[in-house]
PDB file of N, CA and C in Angstrom:
ATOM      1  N   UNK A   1       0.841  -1.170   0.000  1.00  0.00           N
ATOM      2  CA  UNK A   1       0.000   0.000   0.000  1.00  0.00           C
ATOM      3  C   UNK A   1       0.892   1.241   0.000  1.00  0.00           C
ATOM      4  N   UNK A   2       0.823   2.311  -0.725  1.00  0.00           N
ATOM      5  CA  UNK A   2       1.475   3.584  -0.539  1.00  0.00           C
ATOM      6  C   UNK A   2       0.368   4.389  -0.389  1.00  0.00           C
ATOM      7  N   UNK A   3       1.236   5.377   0.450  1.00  0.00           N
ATOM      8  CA  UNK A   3       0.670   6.507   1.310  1.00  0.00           C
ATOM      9  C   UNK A   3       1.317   7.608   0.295  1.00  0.00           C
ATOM     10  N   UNK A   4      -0.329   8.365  -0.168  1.00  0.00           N
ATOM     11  CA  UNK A   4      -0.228   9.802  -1.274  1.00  0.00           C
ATOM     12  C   UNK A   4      -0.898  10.788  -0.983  1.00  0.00           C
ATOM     13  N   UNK A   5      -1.064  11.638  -1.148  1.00  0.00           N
ATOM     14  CA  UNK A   5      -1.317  13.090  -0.640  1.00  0.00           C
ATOM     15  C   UNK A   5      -1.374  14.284  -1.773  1.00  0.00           C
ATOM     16  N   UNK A   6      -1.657  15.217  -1.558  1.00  0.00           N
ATOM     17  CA  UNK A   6      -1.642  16.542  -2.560  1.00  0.00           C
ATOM     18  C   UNK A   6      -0.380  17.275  -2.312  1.00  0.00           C
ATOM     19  N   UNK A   7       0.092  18.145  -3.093  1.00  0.00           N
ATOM     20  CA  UNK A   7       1.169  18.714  -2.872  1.00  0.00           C
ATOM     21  C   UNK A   7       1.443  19.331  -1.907  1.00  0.00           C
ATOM     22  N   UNK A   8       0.095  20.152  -1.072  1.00  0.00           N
ATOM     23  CA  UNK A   8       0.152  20.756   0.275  1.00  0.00           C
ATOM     24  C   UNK A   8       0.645  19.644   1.219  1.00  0.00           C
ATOM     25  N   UNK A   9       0.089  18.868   1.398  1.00  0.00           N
ATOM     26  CA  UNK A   9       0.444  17.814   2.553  1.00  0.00           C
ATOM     27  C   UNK A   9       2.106  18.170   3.258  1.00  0.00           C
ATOM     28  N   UNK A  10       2.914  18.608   2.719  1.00  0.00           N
ATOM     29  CA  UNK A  10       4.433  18.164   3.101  1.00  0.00           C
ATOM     30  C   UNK A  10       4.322  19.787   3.497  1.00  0.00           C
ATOM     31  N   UNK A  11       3.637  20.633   3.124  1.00  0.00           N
ATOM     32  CA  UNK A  11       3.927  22.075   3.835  1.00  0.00           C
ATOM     33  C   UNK A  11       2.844  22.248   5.317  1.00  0.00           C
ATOM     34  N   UNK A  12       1.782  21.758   4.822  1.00  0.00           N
ATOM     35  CA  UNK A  12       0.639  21.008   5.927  1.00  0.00           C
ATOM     36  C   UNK A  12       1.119  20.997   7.313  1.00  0.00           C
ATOM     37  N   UNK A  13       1.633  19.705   6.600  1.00  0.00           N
ATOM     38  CA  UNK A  13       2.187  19.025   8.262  1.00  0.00           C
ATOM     39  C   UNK A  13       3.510  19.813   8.991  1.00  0.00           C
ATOM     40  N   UNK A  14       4.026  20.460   8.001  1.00  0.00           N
ATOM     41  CA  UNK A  14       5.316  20.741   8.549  1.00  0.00           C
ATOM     42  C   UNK A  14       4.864  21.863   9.350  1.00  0.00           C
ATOM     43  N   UNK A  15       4.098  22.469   8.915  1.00  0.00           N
ATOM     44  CA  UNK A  15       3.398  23.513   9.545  1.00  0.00           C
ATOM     45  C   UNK A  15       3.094  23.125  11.093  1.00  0.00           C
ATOM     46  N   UNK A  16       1.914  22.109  10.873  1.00  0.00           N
ATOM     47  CA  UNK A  16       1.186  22.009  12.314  1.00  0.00           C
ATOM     48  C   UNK A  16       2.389  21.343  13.269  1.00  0.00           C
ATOM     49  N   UNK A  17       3.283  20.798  12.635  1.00  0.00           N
ATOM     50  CA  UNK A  17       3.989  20.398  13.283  1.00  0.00           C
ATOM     51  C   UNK A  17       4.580  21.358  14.604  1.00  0.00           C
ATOM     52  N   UNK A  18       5.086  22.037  13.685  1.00  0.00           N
ATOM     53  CA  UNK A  18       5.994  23.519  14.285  1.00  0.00           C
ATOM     54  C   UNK A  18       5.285  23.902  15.025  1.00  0.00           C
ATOM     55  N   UNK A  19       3.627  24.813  14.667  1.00  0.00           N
ATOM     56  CA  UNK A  19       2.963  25.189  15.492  1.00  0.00           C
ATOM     57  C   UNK A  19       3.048  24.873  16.781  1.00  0.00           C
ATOM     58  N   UNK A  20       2.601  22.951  16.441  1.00  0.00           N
ATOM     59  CA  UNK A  20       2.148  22.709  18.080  1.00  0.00           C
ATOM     60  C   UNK A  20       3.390  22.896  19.228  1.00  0.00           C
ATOM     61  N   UNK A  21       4.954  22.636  18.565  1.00  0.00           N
ATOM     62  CA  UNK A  21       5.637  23.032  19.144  1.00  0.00           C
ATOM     63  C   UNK A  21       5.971  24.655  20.115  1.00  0.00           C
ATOM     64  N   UNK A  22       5.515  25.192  18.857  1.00  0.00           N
ATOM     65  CA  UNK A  22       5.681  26.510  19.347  1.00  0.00           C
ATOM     66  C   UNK A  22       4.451  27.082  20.238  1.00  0.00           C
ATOM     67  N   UNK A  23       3.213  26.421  20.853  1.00  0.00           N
ATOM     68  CA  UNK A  23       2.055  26.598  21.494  1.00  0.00           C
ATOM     69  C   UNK A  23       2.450  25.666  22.550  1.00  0.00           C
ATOM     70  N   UNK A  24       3.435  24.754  22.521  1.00  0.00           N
ATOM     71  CA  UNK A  24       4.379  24.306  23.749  1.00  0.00           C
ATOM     72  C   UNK A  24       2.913  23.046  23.535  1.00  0.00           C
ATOM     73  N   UNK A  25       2.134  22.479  22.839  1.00  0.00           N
ATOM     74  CA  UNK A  25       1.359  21.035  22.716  1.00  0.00           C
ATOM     75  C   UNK A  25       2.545  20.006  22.680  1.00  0.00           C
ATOM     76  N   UNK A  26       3.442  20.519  22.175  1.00  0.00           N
ATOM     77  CA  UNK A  26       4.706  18.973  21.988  1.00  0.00           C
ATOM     78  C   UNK A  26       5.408  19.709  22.624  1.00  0.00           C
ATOM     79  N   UNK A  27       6.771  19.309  23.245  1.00  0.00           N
ATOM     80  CA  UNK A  27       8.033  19.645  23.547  1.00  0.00           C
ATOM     81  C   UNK A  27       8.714  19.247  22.358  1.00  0.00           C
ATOM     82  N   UNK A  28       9.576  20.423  22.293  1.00  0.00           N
ATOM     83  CA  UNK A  28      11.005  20.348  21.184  1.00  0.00           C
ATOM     84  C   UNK A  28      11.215  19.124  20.777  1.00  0.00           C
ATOM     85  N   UNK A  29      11.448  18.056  21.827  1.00  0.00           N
ATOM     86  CA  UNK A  29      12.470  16.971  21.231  1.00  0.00           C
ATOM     87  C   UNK A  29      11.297  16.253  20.087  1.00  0.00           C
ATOM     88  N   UNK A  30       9.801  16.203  20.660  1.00  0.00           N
ATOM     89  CA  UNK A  30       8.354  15.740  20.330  1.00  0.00           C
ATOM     90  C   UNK A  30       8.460  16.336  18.742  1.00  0.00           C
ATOM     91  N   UNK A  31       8.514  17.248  19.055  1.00  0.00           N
ATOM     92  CA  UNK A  31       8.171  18.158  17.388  1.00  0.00           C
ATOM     93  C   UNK A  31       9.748  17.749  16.453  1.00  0.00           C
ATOM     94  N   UNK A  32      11.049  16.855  16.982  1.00  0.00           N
ATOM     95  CA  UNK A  32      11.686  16.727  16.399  1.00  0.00           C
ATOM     96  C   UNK A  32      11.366  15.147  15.380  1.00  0.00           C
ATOM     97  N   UNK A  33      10.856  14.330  17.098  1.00  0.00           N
ATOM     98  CA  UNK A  33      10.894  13.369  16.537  1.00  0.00           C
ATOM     99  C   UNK A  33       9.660  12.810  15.350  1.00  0.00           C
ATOM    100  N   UNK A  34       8.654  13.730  15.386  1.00  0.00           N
ATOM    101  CA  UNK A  34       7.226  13.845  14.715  1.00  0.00           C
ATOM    102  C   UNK A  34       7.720  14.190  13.285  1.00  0.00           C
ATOM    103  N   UNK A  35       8.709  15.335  13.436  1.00  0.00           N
ATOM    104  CA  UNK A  35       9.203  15.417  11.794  1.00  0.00           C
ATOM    105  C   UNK A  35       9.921  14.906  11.328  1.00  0.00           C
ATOM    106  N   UNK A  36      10.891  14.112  12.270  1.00  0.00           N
ATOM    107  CA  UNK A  36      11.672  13.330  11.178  1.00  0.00           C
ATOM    108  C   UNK A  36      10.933  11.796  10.667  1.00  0.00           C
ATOM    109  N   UNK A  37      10.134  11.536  11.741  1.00  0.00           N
ATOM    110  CA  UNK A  37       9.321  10.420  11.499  1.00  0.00           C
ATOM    111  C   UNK A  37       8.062  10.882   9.871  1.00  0.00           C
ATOM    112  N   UNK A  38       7.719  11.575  10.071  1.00  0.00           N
ATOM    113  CA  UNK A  38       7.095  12.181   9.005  1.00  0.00           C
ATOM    114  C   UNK A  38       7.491  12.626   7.686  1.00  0.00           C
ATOM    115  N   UNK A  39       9.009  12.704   7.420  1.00  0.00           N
ATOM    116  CA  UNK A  39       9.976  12.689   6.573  1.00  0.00           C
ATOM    117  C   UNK A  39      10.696  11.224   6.346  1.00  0.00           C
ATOM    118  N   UNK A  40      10.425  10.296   7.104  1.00  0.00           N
ATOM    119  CA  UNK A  40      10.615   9.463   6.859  1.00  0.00           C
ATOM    120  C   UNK A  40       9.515   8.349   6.297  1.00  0.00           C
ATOM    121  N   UNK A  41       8.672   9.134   6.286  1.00  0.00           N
ATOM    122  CA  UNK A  41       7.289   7.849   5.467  1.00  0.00           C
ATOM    123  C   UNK A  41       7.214   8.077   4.511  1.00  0.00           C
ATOM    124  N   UNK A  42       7.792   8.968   3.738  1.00  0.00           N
ATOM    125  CA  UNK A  42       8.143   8.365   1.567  1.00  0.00           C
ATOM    126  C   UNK A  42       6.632   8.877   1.412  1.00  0.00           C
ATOM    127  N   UNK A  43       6.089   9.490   1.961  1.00  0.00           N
ATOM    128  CA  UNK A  43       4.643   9.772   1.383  1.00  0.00           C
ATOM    129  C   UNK A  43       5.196  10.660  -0.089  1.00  0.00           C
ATOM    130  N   UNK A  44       4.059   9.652  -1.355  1.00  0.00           N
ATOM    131  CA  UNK A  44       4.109  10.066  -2.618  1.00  0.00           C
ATOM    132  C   UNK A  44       3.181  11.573  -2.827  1.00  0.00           C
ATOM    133  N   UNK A  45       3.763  12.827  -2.934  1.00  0.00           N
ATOM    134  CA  UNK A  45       2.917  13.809  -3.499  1.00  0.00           C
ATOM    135  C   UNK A  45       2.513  13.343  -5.020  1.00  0.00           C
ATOM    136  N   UNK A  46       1.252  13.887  -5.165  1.00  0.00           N
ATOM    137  CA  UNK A  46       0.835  13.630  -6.513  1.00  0.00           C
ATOM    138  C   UNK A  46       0.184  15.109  -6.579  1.00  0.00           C
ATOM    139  N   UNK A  47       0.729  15.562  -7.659  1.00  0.00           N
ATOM    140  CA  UNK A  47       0.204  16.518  -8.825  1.00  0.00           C
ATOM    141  C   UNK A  47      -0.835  15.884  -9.810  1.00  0.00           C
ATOM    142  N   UNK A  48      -2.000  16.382 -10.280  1.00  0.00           N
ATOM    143  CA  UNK A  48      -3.096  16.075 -11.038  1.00  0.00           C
ATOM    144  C   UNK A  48      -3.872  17.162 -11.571  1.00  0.00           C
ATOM    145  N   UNK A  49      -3.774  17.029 -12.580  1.00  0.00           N
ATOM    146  CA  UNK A  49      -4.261  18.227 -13.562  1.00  0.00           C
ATOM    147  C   UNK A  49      -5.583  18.848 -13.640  1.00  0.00           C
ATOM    148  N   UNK A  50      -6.419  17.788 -12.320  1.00  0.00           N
ATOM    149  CA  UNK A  50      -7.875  18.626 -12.365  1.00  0.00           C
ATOM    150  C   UNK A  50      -7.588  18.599 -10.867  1.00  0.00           C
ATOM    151  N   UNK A  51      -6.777  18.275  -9.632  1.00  0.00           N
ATOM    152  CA  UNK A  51      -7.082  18.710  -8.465  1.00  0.00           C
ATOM    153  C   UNK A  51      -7.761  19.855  -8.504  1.00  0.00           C
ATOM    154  N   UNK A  52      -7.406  21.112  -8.603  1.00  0.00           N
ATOM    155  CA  UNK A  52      -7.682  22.251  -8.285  1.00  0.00           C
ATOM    156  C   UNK A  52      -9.239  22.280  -8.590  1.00  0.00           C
ATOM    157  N   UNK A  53      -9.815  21.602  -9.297  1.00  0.00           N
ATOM    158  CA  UNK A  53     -10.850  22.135 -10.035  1.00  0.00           C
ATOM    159  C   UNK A  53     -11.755  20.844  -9.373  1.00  0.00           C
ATOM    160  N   UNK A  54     -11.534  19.747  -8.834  1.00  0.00           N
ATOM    161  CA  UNK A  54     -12.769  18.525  -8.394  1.00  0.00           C
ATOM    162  C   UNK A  54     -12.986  19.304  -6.795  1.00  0.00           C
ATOM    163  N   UNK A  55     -11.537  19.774  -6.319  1.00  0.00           N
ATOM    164  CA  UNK A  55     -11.402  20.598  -5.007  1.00  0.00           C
ATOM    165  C   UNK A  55     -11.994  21.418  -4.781  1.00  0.00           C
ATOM    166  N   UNK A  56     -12.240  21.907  -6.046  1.00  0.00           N
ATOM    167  CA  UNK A  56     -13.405  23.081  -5.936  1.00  0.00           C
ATOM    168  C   UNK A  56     -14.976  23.072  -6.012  1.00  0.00           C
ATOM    169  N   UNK A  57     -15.328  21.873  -7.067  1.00  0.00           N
ATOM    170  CA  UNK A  57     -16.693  21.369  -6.936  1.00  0.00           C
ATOM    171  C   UNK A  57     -16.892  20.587  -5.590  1.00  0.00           C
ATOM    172  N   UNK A  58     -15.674  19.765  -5.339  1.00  0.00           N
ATOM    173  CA  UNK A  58     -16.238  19.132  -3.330  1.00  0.00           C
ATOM    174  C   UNK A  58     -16.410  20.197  -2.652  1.00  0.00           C
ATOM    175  N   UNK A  59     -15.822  20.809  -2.466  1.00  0.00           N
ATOM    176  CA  UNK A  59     -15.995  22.069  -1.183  1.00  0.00           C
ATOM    177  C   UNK A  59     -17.274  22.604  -1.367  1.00  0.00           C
ATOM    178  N   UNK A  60     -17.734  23.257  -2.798  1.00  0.00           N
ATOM    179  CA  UNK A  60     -19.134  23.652  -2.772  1.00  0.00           C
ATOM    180  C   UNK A  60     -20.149  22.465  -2.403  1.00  0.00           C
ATOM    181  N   UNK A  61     -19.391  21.069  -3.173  1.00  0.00           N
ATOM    182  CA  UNK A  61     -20.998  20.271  -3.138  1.00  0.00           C
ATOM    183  C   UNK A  61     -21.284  19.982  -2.067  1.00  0.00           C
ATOM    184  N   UNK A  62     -19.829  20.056  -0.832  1.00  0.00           N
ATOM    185  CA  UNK A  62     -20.505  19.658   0.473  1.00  0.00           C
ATOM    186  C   UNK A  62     -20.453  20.666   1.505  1.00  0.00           C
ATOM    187  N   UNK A  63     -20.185  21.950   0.899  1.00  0.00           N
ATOM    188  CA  UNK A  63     -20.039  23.141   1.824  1.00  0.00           C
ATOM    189  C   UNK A  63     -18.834  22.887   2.927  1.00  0.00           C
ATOM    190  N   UNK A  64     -18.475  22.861   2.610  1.00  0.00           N
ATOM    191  CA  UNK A  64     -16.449  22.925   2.957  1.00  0.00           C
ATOM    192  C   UNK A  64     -15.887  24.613   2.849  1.00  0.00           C
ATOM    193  N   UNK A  65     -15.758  24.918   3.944  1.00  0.00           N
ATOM    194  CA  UNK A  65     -15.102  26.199   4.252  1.00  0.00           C
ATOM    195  C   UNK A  65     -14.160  26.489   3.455  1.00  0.00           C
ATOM    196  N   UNK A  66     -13.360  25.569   3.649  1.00  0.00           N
ATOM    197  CA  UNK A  66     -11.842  26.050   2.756  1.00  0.00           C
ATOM    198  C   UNK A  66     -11.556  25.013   1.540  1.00  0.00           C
ATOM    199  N   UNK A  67     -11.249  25.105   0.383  1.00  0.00           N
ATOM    200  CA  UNK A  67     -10.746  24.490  -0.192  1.00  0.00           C
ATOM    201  C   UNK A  67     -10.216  23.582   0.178  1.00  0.00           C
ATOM    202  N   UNK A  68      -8.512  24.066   0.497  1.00  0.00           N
ATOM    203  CA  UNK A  68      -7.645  23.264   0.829  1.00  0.00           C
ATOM    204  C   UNK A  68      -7.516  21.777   1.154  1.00  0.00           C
ATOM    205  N   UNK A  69      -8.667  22.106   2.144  1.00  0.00           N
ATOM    206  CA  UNK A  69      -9.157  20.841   2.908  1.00  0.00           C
ATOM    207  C   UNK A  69      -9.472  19.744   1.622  1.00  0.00           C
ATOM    208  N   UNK A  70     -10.653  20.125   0.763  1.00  0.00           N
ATOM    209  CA  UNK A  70     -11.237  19.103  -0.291  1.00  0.00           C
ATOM    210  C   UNK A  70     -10.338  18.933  -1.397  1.00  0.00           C
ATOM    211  N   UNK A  71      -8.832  19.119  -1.243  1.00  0.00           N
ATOM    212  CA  UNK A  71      -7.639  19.119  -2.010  1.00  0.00           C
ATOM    213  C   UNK A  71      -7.865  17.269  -1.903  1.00  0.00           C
ATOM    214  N   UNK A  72      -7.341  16.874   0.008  1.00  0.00           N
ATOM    215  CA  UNK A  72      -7.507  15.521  -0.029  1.00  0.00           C
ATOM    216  C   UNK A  72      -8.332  14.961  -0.775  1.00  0.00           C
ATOM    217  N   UNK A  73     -10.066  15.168  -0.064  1.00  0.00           N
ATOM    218  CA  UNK A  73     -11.242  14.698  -0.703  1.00  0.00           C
ATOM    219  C   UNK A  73     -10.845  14.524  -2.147  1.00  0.00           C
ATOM    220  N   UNK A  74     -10.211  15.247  -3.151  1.00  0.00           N
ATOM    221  CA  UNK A  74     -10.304  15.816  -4.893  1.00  0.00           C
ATOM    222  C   UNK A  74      -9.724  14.472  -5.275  1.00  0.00           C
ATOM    223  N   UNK A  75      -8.353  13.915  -4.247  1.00  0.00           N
ATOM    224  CA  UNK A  75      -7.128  13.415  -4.631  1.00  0.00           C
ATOM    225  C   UNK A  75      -7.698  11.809  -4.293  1.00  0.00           C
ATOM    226  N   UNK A  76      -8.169  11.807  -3.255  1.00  0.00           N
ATOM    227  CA  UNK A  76      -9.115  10.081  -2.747  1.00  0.00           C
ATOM    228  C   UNK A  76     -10.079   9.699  -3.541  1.00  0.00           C
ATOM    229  N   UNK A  77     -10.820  10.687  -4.318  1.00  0.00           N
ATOM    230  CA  UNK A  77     -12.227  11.005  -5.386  1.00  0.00           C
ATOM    231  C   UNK A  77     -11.178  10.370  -6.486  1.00  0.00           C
ATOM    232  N   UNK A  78     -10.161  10.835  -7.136  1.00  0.00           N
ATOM    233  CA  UNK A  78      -9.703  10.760  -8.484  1.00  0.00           C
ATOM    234  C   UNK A  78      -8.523   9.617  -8.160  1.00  0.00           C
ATOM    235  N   UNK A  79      -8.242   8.830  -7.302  1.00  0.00           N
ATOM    236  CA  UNK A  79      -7.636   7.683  -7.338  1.00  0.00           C
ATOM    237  C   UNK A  79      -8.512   6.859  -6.941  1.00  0.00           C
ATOM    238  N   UNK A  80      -9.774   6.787  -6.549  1.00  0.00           N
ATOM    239  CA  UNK A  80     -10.828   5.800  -6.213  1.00  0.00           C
ATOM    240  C   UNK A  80     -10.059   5.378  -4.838  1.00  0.00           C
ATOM    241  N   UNK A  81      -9.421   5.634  -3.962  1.00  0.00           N
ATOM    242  CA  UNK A  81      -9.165   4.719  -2.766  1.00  0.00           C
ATOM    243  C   UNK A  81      -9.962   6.025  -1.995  1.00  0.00           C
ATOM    244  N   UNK A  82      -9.756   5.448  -0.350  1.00  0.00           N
ATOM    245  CA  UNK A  82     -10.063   6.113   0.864  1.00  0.00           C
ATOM    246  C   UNK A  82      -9.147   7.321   1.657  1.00  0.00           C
ATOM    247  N   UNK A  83      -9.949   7.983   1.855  1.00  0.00           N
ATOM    248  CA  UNK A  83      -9.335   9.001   2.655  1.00  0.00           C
ATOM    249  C   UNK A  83      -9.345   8.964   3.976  1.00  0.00           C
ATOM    250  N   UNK A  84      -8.040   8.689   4.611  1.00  0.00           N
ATOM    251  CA  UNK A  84      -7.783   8.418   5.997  1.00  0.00           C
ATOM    252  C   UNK A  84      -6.967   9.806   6.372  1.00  0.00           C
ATOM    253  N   UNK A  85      -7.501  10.629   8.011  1.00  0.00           N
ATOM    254  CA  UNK A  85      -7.325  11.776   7.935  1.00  0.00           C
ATOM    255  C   UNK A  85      -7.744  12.030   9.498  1.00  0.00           C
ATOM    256  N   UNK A  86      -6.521  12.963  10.000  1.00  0.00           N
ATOM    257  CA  UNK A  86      -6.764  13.231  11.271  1.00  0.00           C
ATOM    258  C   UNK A  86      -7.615  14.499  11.225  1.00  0.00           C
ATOM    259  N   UNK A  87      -8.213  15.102  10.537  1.00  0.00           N
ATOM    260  CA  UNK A  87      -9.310  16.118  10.846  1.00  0.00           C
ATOM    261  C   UNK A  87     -10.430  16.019  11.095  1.00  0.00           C
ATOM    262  N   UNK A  88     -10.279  15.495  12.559  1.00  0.00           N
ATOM    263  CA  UNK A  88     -11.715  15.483  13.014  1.00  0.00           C
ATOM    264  C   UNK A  88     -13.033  16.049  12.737  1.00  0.00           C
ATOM    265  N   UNK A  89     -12.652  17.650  12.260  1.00  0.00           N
ATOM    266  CA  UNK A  89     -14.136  18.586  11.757  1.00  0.00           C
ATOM    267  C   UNK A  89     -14.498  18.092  10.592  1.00  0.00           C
ATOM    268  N   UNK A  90     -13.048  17.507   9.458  1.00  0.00           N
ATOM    269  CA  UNK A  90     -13.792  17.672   8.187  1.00  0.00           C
ATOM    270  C   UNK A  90     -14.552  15.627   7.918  1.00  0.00           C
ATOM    271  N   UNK A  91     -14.163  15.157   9.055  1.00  0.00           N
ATOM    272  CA  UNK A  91     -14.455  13.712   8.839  1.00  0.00           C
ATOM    273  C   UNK A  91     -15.897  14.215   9.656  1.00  0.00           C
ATOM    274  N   UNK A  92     -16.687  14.850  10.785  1.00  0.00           N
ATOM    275  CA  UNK A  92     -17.482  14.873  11.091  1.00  0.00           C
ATOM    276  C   UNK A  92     -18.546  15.950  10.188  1.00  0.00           C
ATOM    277  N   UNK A  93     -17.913  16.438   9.375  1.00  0.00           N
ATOM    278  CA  UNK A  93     -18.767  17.657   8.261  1.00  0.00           C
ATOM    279  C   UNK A  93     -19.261  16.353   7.122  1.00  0.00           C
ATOM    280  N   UNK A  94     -18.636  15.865   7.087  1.00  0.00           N
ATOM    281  CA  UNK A  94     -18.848  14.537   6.019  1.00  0.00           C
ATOM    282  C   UNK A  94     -19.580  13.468   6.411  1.00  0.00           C
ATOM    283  N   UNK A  95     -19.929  12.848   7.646  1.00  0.00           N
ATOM    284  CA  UNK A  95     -20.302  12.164   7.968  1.00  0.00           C
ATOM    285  C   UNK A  95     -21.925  11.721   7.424  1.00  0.00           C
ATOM    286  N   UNK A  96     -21.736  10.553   7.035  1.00  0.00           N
ATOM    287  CA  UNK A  96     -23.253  10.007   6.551  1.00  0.00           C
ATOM    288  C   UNK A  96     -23.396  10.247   4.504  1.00  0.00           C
ATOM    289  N   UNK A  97     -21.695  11.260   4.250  1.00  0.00           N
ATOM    290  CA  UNK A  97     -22.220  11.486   2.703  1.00  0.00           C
ATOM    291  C   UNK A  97     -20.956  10.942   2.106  1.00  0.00           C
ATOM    292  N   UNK A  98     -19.770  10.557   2.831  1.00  0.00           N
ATOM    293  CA  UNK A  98     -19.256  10.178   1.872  1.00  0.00           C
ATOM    294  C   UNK A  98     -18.057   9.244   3.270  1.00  0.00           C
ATOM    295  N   UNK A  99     -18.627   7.895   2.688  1.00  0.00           N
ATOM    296  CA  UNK A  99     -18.459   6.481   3.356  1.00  0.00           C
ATOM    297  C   UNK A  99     -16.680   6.183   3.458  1.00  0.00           C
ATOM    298  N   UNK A 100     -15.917   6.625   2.582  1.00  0.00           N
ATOM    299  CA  UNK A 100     -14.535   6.802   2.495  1.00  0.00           C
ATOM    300  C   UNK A 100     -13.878   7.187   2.476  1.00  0.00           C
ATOM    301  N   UNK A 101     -14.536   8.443   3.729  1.00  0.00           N
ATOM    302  CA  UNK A 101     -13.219   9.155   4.414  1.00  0.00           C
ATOM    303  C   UNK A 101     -13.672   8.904   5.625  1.00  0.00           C
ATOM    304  N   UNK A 102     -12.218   8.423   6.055  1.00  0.00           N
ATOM    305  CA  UNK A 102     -12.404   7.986   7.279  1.00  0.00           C
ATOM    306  C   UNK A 102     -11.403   8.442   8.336  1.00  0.00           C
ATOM    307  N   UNK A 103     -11.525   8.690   9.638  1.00  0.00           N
ATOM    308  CA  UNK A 103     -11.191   9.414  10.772  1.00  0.00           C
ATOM    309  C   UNK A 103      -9.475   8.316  11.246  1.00  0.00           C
ATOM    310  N   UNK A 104      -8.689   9.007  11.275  1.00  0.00           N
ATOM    311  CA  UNK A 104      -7.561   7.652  11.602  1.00  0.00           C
ATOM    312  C   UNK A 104      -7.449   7.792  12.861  1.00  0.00           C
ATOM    313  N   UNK A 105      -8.078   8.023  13.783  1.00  0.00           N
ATOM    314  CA  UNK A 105      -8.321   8.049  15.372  1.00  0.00           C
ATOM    315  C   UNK A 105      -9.195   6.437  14.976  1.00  0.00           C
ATOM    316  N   UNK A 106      -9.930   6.445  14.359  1.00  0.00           N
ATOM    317  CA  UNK A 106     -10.536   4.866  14.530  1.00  0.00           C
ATOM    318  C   UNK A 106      -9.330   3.674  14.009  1.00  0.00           C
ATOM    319  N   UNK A 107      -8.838   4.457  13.631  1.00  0.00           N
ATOM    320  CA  UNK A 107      -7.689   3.037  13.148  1.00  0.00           C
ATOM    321  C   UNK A 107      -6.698   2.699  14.307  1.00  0.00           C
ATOM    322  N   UNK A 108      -6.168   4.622  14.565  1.00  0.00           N
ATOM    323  CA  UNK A 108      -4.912   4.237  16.241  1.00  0.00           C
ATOM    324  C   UNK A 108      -5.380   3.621  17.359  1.00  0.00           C
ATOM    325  N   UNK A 109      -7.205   3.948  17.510  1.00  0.00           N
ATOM    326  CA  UNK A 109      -7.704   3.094  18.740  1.00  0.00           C
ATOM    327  C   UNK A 109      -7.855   1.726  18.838  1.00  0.00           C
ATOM    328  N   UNK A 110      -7.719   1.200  17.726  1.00  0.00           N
ATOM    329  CA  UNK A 110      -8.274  -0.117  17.117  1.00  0.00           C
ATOM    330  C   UNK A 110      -7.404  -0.999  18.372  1.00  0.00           C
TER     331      UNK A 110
END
């Protein structure tokens, strides 16, 4: 199985990463070992010539605040697999309309 993503993903995470560090949620060494572990999972970016544009019909069709977000949704839609995703709001904004995106808090609790 490989793990793929939109091109944001690798600025994404690096982001929240930092953040939580810097809001003191992780300690330093936490936010070290989160990114190198996260640099170390080979996650495939994929570029696709209608992201921008399926990203934009999900967000309206399901009223999605931000784009960004239905970047994933665009990218799980146009490879036919599932969207596994720690955003709790946008897995509970979805809930009941679209069966394959799924919350990865149900997978770590498992």
């Amino acid at each position: 199985m490989e793990i793929t993503g939109p091109p944001l993903l690798y600025a994404e995470v690096t982001s929240v990463i930092r953040e939580n560090v810097y809001h003191q949620r992780l300690l330093e060494e936490e936010g070290e070992d989160a990114f190198a572990a996260f640099c170390q999972m080979g996650i495939r970016s994929i570029k696709h010539p209608e992201l921008h544009l399926k990203a934009w019909e999900l967000a309206k069709e399901y009223n999605q605040p931000r784009a960004y977000d239905s970047q994933y949704l665009a990218l799980a839609k146009l490879m036919g697999c599932e969207l596994w995703t720690a955003d709790k709001s946008l897995v509970n904004s979805l809930q009941g309309k679209l069966s394959w995106v799924k919350w990865i808090g149900d997978y770590v609790l498992r």
